[in-house]
Protein backbone atom coordinates (compact mmCIF):
# COMPACT_ATOMS: atom_id res chain seq x y z
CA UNK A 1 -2.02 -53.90 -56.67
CA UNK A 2 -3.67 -50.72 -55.70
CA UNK A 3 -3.15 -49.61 -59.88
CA UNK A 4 -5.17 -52.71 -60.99
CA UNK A 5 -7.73 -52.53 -58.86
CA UNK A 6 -8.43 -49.13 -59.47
CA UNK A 7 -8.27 -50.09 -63.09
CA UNK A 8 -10.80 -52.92 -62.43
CA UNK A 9 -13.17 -49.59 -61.38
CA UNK A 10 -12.74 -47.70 -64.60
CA UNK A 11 -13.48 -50.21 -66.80
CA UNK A 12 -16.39 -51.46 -65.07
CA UNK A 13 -17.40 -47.72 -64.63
CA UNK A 14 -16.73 -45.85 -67.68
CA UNK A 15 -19.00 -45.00 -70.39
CA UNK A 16 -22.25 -45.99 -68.02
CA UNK A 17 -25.02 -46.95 -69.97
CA UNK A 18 -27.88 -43.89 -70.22
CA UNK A 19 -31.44 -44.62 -67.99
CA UNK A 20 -34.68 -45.37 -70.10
CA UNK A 21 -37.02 -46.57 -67.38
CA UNK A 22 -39.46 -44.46 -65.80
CA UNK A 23 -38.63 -41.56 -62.85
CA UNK A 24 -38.61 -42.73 -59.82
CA UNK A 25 -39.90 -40.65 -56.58
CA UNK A 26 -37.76 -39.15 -54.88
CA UNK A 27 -37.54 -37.52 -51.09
CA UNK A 28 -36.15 -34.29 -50.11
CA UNK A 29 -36.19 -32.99 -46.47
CA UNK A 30 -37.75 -29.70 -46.88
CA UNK A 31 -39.00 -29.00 -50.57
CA UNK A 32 -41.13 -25.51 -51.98
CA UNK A 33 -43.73 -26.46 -54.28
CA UNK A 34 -43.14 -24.40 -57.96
CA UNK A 35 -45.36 -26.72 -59.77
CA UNK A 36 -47.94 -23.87 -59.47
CA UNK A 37 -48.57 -20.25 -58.60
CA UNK A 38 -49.22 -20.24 -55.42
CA UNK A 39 -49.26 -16.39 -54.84
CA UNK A 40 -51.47 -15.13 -52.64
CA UNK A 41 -53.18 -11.06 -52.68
CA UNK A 42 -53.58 -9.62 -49.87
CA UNK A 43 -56.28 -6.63 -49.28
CA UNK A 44 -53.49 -4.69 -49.21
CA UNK A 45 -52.36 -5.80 -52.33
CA UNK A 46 -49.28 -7.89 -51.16
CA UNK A 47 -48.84 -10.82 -53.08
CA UNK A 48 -47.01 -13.97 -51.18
CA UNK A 49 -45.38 -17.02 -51.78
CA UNK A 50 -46.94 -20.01 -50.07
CA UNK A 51 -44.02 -22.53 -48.97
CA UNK A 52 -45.85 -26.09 -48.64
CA UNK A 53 -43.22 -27.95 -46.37
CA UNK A 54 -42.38 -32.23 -46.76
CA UNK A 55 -42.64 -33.69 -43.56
CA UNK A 56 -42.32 -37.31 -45.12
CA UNK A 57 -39.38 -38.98 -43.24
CA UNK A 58 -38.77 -41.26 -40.07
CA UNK A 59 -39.20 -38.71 -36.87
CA UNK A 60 -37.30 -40.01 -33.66
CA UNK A 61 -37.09 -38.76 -30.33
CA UNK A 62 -37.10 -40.56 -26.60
CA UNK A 63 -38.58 -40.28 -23.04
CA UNK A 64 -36.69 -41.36 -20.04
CA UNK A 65 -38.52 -43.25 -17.22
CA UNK A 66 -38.22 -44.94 -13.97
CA UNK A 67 -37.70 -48.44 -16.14
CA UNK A 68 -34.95 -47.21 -18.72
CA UNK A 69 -35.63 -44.60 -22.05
CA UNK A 70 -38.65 -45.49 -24.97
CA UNK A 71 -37.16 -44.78 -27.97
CA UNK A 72 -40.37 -43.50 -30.03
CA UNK A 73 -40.66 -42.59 -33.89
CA UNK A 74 -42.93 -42.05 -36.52
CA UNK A 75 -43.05 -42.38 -40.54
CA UNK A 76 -44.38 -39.81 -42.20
CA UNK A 77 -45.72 -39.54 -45.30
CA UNK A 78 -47.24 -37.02 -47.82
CA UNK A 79 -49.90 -38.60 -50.47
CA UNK A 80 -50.99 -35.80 -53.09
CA UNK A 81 -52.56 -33.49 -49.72
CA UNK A 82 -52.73 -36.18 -47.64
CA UNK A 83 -50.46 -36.67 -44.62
CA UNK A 84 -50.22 -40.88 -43.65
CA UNK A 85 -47.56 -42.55 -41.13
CA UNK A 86 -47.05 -45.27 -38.78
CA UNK A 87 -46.00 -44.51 -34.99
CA UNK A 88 -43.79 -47.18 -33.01
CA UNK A 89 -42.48 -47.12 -29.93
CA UNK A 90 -39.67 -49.52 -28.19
CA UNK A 91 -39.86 -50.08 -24.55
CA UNK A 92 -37.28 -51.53 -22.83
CA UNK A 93 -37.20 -55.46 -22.86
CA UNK A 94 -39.55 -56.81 -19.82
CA UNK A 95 -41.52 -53.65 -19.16
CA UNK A 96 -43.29 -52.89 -22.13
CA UNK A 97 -47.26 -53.37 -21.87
CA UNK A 98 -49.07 -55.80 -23.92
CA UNK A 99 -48.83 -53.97 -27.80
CA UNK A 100 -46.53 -51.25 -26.69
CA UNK A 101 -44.35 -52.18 -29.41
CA UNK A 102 -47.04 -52.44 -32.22
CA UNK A 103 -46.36 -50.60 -35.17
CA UNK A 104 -49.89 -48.22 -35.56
CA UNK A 105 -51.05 -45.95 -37.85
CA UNK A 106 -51.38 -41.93 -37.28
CA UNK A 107 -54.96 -40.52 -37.07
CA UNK A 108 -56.04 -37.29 -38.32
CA UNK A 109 -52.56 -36.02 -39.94
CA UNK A 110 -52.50 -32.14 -41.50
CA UNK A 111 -49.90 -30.79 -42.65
CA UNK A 112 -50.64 -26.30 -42.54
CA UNK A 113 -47.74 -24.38 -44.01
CA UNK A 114 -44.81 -25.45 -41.16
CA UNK A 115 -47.10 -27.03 -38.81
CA UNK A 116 -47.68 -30.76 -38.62
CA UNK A 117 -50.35 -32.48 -36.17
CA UNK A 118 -51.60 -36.05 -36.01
CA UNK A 119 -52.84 -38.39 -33.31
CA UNK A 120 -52.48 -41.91 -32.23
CA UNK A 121 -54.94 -44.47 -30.41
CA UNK A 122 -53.09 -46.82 -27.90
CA UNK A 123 -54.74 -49.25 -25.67
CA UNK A 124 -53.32 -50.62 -22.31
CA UNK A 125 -55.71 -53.38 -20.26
CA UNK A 126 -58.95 -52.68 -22.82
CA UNK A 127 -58.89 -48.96 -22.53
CA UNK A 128 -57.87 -46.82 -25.29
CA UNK A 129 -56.50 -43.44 -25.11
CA UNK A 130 -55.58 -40.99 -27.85
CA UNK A 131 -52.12 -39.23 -27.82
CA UNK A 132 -52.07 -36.12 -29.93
CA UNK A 133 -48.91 -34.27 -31.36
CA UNK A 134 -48.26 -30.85 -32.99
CA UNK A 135 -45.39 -29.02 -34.03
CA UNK A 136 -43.66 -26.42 -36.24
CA UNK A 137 -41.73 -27.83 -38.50
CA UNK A 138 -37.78 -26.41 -39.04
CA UNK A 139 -35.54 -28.33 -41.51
CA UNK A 140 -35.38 -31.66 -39.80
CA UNK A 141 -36.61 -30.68 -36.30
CA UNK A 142 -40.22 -30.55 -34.65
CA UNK A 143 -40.78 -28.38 -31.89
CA UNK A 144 -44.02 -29.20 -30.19
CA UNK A 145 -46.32 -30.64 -27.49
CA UNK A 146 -47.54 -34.18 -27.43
CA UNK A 147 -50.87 -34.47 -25.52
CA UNK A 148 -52.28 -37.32 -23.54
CA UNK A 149 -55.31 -37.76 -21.76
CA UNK A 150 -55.87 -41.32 -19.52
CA UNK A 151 -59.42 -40.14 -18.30
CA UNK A 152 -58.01 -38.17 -15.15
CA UNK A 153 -57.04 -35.14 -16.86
CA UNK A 154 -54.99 -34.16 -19.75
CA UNK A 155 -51.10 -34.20 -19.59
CA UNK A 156 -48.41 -32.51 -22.25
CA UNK A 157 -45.06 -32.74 -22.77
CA UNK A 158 -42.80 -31.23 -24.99
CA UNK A 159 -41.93 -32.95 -28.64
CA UNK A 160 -39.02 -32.34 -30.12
CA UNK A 161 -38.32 -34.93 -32.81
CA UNK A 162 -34.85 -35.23 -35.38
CA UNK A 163 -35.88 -36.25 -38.97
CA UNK A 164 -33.74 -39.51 -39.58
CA UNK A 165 -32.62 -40.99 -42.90
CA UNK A 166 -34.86 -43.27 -44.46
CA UNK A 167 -34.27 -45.99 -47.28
CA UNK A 168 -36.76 -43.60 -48.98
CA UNK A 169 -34.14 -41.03 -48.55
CA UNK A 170 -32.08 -42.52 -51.25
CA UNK A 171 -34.66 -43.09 -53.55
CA UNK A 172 -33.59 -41.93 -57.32
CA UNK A 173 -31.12 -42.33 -60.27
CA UNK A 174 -27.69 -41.14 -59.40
CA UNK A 175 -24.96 -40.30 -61.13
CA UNK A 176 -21.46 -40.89 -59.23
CA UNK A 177 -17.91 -39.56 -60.16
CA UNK A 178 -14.50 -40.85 -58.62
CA UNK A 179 -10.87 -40.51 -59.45
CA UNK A 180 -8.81 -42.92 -61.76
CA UNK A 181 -5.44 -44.26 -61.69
CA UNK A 182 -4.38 -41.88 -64.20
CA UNK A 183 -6.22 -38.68 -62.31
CA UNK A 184 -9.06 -38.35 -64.36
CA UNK A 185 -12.53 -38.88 -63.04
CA UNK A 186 -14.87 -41.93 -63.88
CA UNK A 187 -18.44 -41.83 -64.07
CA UNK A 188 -20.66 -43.98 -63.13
CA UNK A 189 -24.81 -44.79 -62.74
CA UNK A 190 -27.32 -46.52 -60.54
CA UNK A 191 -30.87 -46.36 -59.74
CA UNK A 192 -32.42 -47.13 -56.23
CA UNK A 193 -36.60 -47.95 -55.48
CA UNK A 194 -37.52 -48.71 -52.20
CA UNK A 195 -41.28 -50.85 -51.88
CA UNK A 196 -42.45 -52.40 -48.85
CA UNK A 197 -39.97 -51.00 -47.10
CA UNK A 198 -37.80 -53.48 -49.25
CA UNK A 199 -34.71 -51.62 -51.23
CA UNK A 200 -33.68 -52.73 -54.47
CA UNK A 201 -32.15 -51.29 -57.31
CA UNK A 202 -29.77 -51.99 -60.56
CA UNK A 203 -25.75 -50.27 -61.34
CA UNK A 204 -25.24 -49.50 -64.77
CA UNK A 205 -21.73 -50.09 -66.55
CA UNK A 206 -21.28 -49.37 -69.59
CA UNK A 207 -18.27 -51.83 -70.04
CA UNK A 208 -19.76 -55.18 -67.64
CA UNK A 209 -23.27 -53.96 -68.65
CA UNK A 210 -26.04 -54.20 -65.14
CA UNK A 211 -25.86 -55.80 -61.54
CA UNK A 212 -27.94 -55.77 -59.09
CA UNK A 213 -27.75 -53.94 -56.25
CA UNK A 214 -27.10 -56.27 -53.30
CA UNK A 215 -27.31 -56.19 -49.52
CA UNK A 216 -29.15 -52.83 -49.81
CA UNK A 217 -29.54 -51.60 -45.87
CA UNK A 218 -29.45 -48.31 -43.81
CA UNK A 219 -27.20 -48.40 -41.08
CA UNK A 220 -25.52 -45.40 -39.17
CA UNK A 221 -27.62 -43.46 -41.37
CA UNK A 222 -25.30 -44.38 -44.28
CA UNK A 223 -26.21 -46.16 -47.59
CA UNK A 224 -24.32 -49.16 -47.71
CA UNK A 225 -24.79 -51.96 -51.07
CA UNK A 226 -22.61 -54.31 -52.98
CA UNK A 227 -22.68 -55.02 -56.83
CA UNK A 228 -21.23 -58.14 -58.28
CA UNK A 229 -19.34 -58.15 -61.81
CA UNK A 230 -18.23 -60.56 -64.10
CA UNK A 231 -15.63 -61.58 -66.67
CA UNK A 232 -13.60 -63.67 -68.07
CA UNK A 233 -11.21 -62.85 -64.90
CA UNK A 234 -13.99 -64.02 -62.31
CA UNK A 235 -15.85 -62.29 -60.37
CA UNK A 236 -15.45 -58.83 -58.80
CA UNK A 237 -17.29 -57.63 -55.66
CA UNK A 238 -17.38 -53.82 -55.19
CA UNK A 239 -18.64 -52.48 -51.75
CA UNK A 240 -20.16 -49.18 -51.36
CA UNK A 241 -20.90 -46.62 -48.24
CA UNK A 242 -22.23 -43.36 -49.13
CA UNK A 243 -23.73 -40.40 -46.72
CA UNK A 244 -26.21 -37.86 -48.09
CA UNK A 245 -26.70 -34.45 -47.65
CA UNK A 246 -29.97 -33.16 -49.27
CA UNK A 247 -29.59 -34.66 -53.55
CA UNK A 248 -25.64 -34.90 -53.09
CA UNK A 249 -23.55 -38.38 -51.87
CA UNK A 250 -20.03 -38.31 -50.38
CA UNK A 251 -19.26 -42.03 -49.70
CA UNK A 252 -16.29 -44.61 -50.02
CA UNK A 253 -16.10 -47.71 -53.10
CA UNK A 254 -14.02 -50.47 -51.69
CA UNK A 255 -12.52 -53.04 -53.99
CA UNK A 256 -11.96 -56.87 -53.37
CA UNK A 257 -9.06 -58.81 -55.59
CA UNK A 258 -8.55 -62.43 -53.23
CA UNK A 259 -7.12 -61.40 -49.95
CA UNK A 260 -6.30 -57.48 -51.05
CA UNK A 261 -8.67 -54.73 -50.46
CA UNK A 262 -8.76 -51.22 -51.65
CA UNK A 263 -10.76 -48.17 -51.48
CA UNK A 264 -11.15 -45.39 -52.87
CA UNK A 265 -13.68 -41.76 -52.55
CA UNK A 266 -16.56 -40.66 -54.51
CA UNK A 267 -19.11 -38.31 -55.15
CA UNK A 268 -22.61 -38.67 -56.67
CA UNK A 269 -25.76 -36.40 -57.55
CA UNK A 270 -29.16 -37.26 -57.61
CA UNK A 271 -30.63 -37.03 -60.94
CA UNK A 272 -32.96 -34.15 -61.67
CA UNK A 273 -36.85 -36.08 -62.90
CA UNK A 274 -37.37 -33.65 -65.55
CA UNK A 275 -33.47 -35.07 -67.09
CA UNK A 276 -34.18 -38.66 -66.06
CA UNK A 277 -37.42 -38.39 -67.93
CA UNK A 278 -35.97 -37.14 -71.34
């Protein structure tokens, strides 16, 4: 059993059909700009490299009150120079003010070299007060201060927020290899857009042709999705789970044949724009 449904995988997977539609945007962690010169002279005569830093992710950390823990995060964004986002926070059930939980966009976000600031307006019984952040940015951590002022005085406490995976963090054309029955490796394609918050995407076979990508979610910060072939066999579900780890997947392809399973590893790369684009 375990020899044809790994067999049902090459076929389905070898030969994958090349990509022809436009590149689509992809998210790294922490990325250099090389696009441009961005040297620097000093009076001295030093020249520098400038390192412009990516804050886009989701940002999560938590306080711990007398009611239970707020788990807080924020979305961050970079548009051309512009730095955009959406704070939320989640109170526990029954002791959450009235909008607590109200998605709301970031104020004033600038992003200098490793340092990241932006501000929020909340409002609690028809007041509104503004809670500031800033912090130094290192790999996926923030360590900061977040600033709030209720009208008696100014309080801070530290921020120290984890970059968590995104949908967005998958974003791109991969390209995924796994072992066949025989030993060698198979190759395989997909492609994966994220709008509205809304994932979708298409697998390419070169011997079943496309599928969509199905039951696209996040969950345990792992990619998980399902594609759906067809022949003159019926139908074949193939489930996948993949991890990332900056433009590389690790990740597990699980096979259904009526009540047998099987599953077996893989390993993908994300697709360089300048090669999807040729």
């Amino acid at each position: 059993m375990k020899r044809i449904l790994l067999s049902i995988l090459m076929a389905f997977a070898c030969q994958a059909a090349a990509f022809t539609q436009e590149p689509a945007e992809t998210k790294n962690p922490v990325v250099t700009d090389k696009s441009s010169d961005t040297s620097t002279t000093t009076d001295k005569g030093n020249a520098t490299d400038a390192k412009k830093i990516d804050p886009s992710g989701v940002w999560k950390w938590q306080r711990d009150g007398n009611n239970g823990t707020v788990h807080l995060s924020v979305k961050l964004k970079m548009e051309e120079d512009k730095l955009t986002g959406t704070f939320q926070s989640k109170w526990p059930e029954g002791t959450a003010f009235p909008g607590a939980n109200d998605p709301v966009p970031i104020e004033e976000g600038k992003i200098d070299g490793d340092k990241v600031s932006f501000q929020v307006t909340r409002k609690f019984n028809e007041n509104e007060f503004v809670v500031k952040f800033n912090g130094k940015i290192e790999g996926d951590s923030i360590t900061g201060k977040q600033e709030m002022n209720f009208g008696n005085g100014g309080q801070e406490f530290d921020w120290n927020p984890k970059r968590s995976l995104a949908l967005d963090s998958f974003v791109g054309k991969w390209k995924i290899s796994f072992e066949g029955p025989n030993g060698d490796q198979i190759e395989s394609k997909f492609d994966l857009t994220v709008e509205d918050d809304k994932a979708k995407g298409v697998y390419h076979s070169g011997f079943f042709g496309e599928a969509e990508l199905k039951e696209v979610e996040l969950k345990d910060d792992k990619l998980h999705f399902k594609v759906v072939f067809k022949s003159e066999q019926g139908e074949f579900p193939i489930s996948y789970t993949a991890s990332l780890k900056e433009d590389k997947l690790t990740g597990t392809i699980t096979t259904s044949l009526g009540d047998q399973e099987n599953s077996t590893e893989f390993t993908g790369s994300r697709e360089p724009e300048e090669q999807v684009s040729k």
